[in-house]
PDB file of N, CA and C in Angstrom:
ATOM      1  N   UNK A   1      15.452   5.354  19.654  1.00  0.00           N
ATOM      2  CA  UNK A   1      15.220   5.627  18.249  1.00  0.00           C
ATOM      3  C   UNK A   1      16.544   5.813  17.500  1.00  0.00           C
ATOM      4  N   UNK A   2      17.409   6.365  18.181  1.00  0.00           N
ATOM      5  CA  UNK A   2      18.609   6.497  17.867  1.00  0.00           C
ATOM      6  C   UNK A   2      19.586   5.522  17.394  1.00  0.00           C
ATOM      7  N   UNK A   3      19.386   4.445  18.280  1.00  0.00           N
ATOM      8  CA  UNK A   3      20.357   3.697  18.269  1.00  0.00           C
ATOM      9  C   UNK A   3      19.527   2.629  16.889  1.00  0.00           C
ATOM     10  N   UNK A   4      18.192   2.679  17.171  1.00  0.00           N
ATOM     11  CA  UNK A   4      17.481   1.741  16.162  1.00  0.00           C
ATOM     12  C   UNK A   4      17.949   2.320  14.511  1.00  0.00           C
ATOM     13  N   UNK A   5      18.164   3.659  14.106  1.00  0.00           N
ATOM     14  CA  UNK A   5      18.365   4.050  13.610  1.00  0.00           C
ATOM     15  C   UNK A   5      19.467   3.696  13.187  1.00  0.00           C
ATOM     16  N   UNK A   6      20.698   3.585  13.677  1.00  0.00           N
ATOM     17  CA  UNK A   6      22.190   2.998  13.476  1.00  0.00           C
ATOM     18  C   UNK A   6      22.220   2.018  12.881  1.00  0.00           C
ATOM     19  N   UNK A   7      21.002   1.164  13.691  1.00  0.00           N
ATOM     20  CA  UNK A   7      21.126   0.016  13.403  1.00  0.00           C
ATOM     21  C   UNK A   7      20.755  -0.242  11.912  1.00  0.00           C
ATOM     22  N   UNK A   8      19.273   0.109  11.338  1.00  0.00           N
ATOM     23  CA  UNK A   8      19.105   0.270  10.249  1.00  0.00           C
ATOM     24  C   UNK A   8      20.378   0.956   9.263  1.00  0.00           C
ATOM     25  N   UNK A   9      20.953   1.934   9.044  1.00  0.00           N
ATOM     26  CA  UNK A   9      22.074   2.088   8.556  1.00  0.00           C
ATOM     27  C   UNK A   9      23.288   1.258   8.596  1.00  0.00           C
ATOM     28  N   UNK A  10      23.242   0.010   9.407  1.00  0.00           N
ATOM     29  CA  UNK A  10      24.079  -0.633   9.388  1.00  0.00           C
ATOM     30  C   UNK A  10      23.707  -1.799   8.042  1.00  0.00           C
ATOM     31  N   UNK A  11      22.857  -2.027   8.247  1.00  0.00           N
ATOM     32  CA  UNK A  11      22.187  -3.234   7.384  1.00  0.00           C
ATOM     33  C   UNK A  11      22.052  -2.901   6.114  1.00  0.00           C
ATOM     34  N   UNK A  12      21.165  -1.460   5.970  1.00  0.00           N
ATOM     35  CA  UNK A  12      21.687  -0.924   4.336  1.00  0.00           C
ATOM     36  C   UNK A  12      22.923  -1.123   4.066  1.00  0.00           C
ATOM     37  N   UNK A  13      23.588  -0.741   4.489  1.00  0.00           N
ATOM     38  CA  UNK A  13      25.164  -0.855   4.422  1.00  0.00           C
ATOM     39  C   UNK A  13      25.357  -2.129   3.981  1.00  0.00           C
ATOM     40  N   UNK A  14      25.750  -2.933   4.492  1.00  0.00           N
ATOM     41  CA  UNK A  14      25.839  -4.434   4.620  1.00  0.00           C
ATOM     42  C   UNK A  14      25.085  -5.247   4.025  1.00  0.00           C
ATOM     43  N   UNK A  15      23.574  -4.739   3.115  1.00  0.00           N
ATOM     44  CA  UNK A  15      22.896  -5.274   2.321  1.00  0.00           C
ATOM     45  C   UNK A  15      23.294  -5.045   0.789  1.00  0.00           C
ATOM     46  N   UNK A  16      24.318  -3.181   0.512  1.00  0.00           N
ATOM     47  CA  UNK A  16      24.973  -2.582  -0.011  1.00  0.00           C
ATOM     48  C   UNK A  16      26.061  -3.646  -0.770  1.00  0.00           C
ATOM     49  N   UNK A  17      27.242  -4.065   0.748  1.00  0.00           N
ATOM     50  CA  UNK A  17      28.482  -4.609   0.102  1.00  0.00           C
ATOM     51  C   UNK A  17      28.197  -6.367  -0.218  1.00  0.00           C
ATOM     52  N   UNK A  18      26.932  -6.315   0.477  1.00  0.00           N
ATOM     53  CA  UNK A  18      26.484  -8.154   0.177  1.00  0.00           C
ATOM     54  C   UNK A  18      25.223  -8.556  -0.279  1.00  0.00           C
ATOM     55  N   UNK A  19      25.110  -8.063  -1.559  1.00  0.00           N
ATOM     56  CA  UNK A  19      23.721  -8.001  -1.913  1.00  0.00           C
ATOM     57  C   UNK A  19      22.966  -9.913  -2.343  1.00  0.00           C
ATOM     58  N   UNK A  20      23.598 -10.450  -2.541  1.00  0.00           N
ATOM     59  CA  UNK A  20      23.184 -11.935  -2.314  1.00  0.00           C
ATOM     60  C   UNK A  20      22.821 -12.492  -0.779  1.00  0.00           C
ATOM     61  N   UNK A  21      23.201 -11.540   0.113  1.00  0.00           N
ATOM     62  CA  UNK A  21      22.773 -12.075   1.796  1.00  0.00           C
ATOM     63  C   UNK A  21      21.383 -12.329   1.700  1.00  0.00           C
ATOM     64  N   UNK A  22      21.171 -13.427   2.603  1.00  0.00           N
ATOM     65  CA  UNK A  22      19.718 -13.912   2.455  1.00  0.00           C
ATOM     66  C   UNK A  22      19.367 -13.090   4.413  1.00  0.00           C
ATOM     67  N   UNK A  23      18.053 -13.067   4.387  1.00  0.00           N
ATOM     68  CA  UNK A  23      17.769 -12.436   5.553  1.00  0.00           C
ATOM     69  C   UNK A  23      18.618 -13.092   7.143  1.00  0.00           C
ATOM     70  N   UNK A  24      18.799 -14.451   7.216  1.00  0.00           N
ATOM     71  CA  UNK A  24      19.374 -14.789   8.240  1.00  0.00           C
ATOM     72  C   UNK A  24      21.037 -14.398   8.357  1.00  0.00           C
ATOM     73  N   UNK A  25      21.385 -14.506   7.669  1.00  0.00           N
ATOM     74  CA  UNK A  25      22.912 -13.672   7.391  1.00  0.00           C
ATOM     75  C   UNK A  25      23.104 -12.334   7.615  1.00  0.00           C
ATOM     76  N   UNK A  26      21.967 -11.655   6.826  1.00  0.00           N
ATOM     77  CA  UNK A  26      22.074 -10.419   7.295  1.00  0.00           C
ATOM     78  C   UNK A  26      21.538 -10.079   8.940  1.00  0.00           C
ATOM     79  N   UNK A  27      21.135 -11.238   9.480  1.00  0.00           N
ATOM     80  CA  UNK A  27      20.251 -11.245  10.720  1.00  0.00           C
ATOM     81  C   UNK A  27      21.544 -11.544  11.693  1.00  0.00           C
ATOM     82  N   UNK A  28      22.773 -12.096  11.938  1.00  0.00           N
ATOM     83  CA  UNK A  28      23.026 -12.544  12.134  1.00  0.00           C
ATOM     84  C   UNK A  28      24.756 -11.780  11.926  1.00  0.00           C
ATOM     85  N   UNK A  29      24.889 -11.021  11.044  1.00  0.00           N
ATOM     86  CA  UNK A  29      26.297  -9.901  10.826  1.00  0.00           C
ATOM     87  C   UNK A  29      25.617  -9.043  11.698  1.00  0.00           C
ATOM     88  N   UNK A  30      24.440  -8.527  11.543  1.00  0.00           N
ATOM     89  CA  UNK A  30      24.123  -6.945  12.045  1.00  0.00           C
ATOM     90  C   UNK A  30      23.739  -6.992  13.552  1.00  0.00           C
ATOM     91  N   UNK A  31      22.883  -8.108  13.763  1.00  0.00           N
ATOM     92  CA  UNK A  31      23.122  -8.011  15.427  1.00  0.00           C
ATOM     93  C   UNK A  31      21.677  -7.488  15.485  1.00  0.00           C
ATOM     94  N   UNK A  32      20.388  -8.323  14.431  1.00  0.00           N
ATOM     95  CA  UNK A  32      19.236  -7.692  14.228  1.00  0.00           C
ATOM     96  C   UNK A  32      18.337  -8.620  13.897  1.00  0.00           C
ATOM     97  N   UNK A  33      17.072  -8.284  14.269  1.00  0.00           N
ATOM     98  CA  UNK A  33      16.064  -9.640  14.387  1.00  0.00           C
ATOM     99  C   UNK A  33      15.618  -9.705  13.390  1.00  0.00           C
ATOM    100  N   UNK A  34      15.374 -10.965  12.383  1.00  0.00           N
ATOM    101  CA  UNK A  34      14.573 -11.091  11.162  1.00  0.00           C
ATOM    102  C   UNK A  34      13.277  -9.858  11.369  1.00  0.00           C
ATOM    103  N   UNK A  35      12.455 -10.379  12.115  1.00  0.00           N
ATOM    104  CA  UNK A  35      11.489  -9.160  12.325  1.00  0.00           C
ATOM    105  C   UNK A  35      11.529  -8.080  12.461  1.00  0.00           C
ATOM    106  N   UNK A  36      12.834  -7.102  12.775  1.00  0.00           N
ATOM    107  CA  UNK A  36      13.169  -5.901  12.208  1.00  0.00           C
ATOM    108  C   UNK A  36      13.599  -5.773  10.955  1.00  0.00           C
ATOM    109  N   UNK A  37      13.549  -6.795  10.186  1.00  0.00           N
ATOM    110  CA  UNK A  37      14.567  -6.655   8.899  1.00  0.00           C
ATOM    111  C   UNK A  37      13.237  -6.215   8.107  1.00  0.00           C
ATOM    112  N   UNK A  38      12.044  -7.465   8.768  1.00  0.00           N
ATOM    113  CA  UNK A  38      10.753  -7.335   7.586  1.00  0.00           C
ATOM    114  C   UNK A  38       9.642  -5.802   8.134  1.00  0.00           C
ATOM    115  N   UNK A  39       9.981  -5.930   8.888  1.00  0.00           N
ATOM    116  CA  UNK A  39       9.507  -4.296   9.201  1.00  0.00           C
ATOM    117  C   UNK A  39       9.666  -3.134   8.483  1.00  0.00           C
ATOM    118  N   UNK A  40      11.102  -3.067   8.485  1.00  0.00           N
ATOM    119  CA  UNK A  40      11.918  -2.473   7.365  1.00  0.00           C
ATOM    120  C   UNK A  40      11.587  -2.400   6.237  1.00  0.00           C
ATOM    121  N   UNK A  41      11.451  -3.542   5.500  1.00  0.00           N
ATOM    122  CA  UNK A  41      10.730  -3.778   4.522  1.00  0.00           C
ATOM    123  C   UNK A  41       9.161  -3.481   4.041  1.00  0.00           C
ATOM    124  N   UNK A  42       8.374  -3.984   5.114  1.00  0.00           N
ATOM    125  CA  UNK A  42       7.268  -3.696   4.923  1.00  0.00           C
ATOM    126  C   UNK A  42       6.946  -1.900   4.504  1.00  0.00           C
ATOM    127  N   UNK A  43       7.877  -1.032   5.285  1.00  0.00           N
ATOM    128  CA  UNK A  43       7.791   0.158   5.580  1.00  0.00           C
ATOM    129  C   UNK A  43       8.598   0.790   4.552  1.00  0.00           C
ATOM    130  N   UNK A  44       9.009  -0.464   3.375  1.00  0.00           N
ATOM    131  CA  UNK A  44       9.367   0.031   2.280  1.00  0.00           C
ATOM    132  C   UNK A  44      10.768   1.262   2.552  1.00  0.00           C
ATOM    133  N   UNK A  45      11.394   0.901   3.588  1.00  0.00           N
ATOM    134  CA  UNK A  45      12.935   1.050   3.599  1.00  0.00           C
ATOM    135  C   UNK A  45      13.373   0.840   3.317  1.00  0.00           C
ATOM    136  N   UNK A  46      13.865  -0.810   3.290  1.00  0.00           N
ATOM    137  CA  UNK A  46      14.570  -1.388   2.207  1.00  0.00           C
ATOM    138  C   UNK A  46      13.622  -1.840   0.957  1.00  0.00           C
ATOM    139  N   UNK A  47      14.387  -2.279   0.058  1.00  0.00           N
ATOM    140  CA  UNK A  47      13.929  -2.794  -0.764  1.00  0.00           C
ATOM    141  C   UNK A  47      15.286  -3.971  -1.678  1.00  0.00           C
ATOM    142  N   UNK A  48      14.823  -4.901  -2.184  1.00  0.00           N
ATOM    143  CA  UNK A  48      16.155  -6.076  -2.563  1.00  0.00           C
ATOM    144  C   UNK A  48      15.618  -6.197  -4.535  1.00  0.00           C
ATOM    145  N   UNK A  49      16.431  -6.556  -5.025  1.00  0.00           N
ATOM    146  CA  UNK A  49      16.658  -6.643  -6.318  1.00  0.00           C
ATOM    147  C   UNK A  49      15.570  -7.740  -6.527  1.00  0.00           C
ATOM    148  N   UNK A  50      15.294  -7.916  -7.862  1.00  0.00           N
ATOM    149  CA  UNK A  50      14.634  -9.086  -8.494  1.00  0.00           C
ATOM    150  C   UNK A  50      15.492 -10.926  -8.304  1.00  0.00           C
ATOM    151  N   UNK A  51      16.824 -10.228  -8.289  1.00  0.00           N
ATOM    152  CA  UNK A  51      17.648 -11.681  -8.414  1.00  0.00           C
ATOM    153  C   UNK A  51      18.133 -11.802  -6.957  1.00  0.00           C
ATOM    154  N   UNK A  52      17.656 -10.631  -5.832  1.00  0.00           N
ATOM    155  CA  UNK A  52      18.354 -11.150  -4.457  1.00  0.00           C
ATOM    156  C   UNK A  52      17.359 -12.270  -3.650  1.00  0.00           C
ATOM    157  N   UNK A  53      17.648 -13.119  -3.133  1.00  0.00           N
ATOM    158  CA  UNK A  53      17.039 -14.433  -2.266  1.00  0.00           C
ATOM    159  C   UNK A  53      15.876 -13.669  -1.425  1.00  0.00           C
ATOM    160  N   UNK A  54      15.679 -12.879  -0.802  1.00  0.00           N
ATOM    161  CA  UNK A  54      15.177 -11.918   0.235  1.00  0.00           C
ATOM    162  C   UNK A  54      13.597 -11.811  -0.693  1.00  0.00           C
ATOM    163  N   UNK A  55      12.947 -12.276   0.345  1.00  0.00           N
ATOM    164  CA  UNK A  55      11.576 -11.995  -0.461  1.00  0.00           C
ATOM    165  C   UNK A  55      10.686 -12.392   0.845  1.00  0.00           C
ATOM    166  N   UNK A  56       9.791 -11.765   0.943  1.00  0.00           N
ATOM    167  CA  UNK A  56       8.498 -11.433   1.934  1.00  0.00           C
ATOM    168  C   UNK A  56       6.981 -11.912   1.249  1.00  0.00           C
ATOM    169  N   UNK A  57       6.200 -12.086   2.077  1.00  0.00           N
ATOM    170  CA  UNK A  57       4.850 -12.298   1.427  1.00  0.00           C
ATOM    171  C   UNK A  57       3.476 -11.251   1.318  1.00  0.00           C
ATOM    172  N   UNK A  58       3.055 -11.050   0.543  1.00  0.00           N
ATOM    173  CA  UNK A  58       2.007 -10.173   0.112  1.00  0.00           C
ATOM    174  C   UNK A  58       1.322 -10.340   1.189  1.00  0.00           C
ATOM    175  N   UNK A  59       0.797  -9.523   1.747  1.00  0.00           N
ATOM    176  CA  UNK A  59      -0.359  -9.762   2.780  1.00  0.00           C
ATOM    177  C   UNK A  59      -1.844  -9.973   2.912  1.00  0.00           C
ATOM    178  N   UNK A  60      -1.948  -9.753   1.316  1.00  0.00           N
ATOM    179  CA  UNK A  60      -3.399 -10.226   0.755  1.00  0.00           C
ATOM    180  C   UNK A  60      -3.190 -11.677   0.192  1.00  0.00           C
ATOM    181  N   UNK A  61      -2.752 -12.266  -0.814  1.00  0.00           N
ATOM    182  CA  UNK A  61      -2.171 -12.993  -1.626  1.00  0.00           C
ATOM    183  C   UNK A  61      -1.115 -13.738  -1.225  1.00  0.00           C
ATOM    184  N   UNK A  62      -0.120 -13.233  -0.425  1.00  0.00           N
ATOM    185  CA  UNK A  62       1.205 -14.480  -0.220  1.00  0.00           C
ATOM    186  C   UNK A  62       2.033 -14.232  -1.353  1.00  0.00           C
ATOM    187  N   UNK A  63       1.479 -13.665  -2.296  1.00  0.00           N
ATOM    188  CA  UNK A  63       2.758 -13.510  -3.627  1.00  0.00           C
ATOM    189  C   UNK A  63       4.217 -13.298  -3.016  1.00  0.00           C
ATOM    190  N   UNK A  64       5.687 -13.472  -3.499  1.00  0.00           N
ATOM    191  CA  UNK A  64       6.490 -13.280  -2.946  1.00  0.00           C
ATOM    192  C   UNK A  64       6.877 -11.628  -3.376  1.00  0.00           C
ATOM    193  N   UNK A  65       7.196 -10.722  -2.576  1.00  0.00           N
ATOM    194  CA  UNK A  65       7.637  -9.241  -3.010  1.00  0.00           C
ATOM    195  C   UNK A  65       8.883  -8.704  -2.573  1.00  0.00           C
ATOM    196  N   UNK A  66       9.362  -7.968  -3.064  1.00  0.00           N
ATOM    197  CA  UNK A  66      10.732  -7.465  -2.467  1.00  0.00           C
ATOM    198  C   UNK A  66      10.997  -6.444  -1.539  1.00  0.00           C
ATOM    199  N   UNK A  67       9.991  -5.630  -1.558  1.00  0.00           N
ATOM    200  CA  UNK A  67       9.260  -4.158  -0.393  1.00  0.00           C
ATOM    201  C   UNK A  67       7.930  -3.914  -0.059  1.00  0.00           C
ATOM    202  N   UNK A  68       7.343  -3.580   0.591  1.00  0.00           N
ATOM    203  CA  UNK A  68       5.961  -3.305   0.716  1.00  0.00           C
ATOM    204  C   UNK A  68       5.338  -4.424   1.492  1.00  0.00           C
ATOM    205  N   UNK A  69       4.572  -3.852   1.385  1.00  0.00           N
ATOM    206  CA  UNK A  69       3.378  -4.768   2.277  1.00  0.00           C
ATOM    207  C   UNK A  69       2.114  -5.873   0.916  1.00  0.00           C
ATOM    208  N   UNK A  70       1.886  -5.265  -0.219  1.00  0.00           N
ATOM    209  CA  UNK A  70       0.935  -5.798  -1.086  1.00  0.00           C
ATOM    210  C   UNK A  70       1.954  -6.314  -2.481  1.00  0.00           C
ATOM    211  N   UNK A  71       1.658  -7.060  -3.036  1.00  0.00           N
ATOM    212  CA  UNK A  71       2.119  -6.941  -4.630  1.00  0.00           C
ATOM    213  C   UNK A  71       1.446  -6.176  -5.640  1.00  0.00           C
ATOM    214  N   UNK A  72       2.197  -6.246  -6.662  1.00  0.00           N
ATOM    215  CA  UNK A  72       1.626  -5.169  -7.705  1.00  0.00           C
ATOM    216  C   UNK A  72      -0.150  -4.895  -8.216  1.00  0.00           C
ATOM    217  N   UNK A  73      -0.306  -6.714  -8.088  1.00  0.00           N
ATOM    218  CA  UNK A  73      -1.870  -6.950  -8.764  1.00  0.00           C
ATOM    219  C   UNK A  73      -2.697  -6.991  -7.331  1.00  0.00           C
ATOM    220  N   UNK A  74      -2.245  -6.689  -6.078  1.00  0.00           N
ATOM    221  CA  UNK A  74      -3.339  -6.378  -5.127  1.00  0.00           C
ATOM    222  C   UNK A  74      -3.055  -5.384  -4.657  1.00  0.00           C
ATOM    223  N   UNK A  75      -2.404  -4.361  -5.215  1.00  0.00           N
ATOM    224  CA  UNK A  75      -2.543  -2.740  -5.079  1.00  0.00           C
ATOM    225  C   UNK A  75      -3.290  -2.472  -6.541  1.00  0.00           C
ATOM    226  N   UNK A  76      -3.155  -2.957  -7.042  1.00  0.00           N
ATOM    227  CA  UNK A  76      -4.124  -2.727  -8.346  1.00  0.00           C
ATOM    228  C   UNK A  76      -5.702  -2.556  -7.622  1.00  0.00           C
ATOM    229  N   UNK A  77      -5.641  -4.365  -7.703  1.00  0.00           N
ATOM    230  CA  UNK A  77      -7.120  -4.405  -7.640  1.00  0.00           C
ATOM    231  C   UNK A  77      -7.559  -3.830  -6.257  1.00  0.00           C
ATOM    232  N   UNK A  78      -6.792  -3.407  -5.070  1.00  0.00           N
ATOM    233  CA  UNK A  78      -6.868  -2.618  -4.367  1.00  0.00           C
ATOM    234  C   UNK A  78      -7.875  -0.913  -4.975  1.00  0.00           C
ATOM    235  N   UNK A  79      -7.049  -0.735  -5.627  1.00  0.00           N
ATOM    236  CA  UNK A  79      -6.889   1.020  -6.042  1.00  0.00           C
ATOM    237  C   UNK A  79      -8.384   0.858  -7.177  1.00  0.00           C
ATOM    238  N   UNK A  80      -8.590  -0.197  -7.881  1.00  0.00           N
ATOM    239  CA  UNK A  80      -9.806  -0.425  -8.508  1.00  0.00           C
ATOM    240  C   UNK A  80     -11.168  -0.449  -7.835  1.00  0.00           C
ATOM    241  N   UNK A  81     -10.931  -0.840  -6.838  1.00  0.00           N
ATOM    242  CA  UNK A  81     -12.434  -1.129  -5.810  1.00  0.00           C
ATOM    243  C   UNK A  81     -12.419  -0.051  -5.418  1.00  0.00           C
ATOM    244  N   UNK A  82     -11.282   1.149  -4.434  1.00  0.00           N
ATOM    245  CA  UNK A  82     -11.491   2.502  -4.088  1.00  0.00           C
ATOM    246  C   UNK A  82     -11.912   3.242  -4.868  1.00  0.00           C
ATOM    247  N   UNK A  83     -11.263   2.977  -6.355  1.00  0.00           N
ATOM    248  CA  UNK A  83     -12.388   4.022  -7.418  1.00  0.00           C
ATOM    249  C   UNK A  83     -13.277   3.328  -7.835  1.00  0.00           C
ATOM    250  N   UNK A  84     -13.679   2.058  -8.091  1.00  0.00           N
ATOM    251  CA  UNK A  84     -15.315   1.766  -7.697  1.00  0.00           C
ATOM    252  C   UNK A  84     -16.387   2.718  -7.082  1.00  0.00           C
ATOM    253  N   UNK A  85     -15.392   2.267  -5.678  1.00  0.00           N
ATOM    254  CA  UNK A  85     -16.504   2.411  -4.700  1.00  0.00           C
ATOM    255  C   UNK A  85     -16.995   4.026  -4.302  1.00  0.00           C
ATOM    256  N   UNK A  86     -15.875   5.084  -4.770  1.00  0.00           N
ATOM    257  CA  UNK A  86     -16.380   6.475  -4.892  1.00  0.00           C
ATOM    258  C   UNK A  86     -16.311   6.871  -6.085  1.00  0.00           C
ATOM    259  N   UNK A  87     -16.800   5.955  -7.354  1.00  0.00           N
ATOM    260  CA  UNK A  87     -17.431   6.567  -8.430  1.00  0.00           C
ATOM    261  C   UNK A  87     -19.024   6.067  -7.849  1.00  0.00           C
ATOM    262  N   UNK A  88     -19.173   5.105  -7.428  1.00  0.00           N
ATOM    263  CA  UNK A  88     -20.734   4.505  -6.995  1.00  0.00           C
ATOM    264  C   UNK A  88     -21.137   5.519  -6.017  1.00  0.00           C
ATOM    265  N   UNK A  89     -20.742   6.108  -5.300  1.00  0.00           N
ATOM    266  CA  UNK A  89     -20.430   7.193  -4.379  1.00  0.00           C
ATOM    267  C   UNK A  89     -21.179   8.451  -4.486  1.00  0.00           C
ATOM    268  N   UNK A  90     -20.452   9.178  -6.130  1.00  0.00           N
ATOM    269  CA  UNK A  90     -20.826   9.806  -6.808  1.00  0.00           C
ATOM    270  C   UNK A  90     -22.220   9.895  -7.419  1.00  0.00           C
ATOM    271  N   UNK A  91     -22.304   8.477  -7.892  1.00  0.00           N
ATOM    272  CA  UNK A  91     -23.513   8.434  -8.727  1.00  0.00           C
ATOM    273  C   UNK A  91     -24.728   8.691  -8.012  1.00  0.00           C
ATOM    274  N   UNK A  92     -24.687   7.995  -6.925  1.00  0.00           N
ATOM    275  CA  UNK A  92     -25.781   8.124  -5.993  1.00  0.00           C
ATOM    276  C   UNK A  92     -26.208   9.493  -5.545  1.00  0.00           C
ATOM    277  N   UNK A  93     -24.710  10.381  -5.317  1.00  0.00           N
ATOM    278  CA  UNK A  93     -25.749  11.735  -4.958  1.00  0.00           C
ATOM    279  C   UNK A  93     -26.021  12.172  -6.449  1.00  0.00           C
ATOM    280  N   UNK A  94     -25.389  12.106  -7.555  1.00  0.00           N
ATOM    281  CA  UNK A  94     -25.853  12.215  -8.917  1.00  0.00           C
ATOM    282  C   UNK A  94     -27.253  12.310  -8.809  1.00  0.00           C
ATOM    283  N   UNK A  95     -27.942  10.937  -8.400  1.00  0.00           N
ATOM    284  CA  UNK A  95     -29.330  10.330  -8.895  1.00  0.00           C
ATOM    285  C   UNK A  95     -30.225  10.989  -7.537  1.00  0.00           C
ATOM    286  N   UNK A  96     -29.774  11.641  -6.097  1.00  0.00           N
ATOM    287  CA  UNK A  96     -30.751  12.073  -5.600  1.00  0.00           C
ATOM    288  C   UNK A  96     -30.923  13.432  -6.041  1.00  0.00           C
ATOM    289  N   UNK A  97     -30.037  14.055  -6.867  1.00  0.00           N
ATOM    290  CA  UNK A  97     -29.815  15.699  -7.471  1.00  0.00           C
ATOM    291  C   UNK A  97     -31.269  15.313  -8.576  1.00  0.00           C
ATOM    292  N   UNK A  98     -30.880  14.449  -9.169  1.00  0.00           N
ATOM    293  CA  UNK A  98     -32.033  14.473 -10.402  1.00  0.00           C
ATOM    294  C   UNK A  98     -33.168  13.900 -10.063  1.00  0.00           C
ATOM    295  N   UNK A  99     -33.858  13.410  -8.621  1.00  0.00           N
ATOM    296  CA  UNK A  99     -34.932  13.032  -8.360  1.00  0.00           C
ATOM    297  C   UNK A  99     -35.315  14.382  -7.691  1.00  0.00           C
ATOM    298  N   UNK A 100     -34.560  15.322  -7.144  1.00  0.00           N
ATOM    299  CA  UNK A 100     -34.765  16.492  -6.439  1.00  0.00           C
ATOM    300  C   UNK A 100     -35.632  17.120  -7.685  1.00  0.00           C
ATOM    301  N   UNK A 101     -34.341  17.462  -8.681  1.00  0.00           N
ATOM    302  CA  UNK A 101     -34.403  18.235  -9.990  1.00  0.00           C
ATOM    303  C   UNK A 101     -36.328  17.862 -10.821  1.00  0.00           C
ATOM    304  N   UNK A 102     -36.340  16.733 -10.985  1.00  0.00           N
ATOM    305  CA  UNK A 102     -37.584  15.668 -11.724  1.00  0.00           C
ATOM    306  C   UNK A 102     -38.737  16.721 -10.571  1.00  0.00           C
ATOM    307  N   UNK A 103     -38.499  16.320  -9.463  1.00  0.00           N
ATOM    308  CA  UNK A 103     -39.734  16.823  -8.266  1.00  0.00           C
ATOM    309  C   UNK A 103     -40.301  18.361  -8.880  1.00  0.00           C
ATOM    310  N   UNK A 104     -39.022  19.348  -8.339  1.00  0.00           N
ATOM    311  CA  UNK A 104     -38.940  20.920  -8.827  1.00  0.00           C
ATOM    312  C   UNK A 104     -39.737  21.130  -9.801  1.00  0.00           C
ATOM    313  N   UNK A 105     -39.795  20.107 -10.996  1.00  0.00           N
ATOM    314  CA  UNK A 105     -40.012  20.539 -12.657  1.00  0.00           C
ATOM    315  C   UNK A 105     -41.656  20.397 -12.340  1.00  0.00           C
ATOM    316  N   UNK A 106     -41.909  19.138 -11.693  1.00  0.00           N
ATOM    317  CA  UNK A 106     -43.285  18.408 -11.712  1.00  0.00           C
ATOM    318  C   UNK A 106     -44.157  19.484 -10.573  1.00  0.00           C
ATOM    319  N   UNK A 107     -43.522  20.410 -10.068  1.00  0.00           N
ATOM    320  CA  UNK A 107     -44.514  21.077  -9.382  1.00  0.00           C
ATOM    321  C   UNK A 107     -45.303  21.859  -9.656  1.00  0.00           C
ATOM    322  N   UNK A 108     -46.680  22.049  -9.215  1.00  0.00           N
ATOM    323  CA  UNK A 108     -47.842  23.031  -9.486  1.00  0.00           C
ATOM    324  C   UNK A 108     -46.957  24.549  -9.367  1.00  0.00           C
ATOM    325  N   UNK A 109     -47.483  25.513 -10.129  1.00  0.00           N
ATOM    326  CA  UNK A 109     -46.968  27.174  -9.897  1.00  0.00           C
ATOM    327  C   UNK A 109     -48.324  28.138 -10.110  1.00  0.00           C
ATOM    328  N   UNK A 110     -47.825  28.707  -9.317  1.00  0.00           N
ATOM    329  CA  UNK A 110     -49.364  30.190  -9.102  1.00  0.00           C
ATOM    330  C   UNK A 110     -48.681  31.305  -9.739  1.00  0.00           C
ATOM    331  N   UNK A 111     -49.806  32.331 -10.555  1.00  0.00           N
ATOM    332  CA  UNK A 111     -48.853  33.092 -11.026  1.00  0.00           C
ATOM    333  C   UNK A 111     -49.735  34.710  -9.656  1.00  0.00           C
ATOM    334  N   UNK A 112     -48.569  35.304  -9.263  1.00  0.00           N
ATOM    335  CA  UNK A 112     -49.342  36.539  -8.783  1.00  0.00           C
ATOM    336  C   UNK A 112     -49.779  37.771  -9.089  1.00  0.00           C
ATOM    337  N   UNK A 113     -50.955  38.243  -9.021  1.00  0.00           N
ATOM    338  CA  UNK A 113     -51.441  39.048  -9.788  1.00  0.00           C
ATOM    339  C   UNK A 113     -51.017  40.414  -9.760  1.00  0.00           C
TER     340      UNK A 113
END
């Protein structure tokens, strides 16, 4: 972990003084596998400018991104369906509260003497 660690600090570094390096360059100074680079990335360690070459693919979409694992509009529509899906969530015990509630009202009552 240690040494993986170095290693990552090496590449910030070196992504630092050469920010136009495209991933094989930087693959290739640091002594590090493309697939640790996008790991990195994915895990939103690094992250590269709008104008640097370095770009990864959305994992829903393919869009090209600079960190992360999703792009902007499929963490959206991501985060839209989760509150969808527990506002629909909601509603439902909503609607068995008021079929409970409807029952309660509609019942016969005795009064005791």
């Amino acid at each position: 972990m240690k040494k993986l660690e170095e290693k990552f600090q090496e590449v910030k570094q070196y992504i630092e003084d050469n920010p136009r390096s495209d991933m094989r360059d930087i693959s290739e100074n640091c002594d590090v596998s493309t697939r640790q680079i996008e790991q990195w990335i994915r895990e939103e360690r690094l992250s590269f400018s709008d104008d640097s070459p370095i770009g990864i693919a959305c994992e829903v979409c393919g869009a090209t991104i600079k960190t992360g694992r999703y792009c902007e509009r499929c963490k959206y529509d991501m985060a839209n369906r989760l509150g969808s899906m527990y506002g629909s969530a909601t509603s439902a015990v909503g609607n068995v509260d008021k079929e409970r509630a409807r029952r309660e009202k509609a019942r016969m009552r005795f009064l005791d003497k």
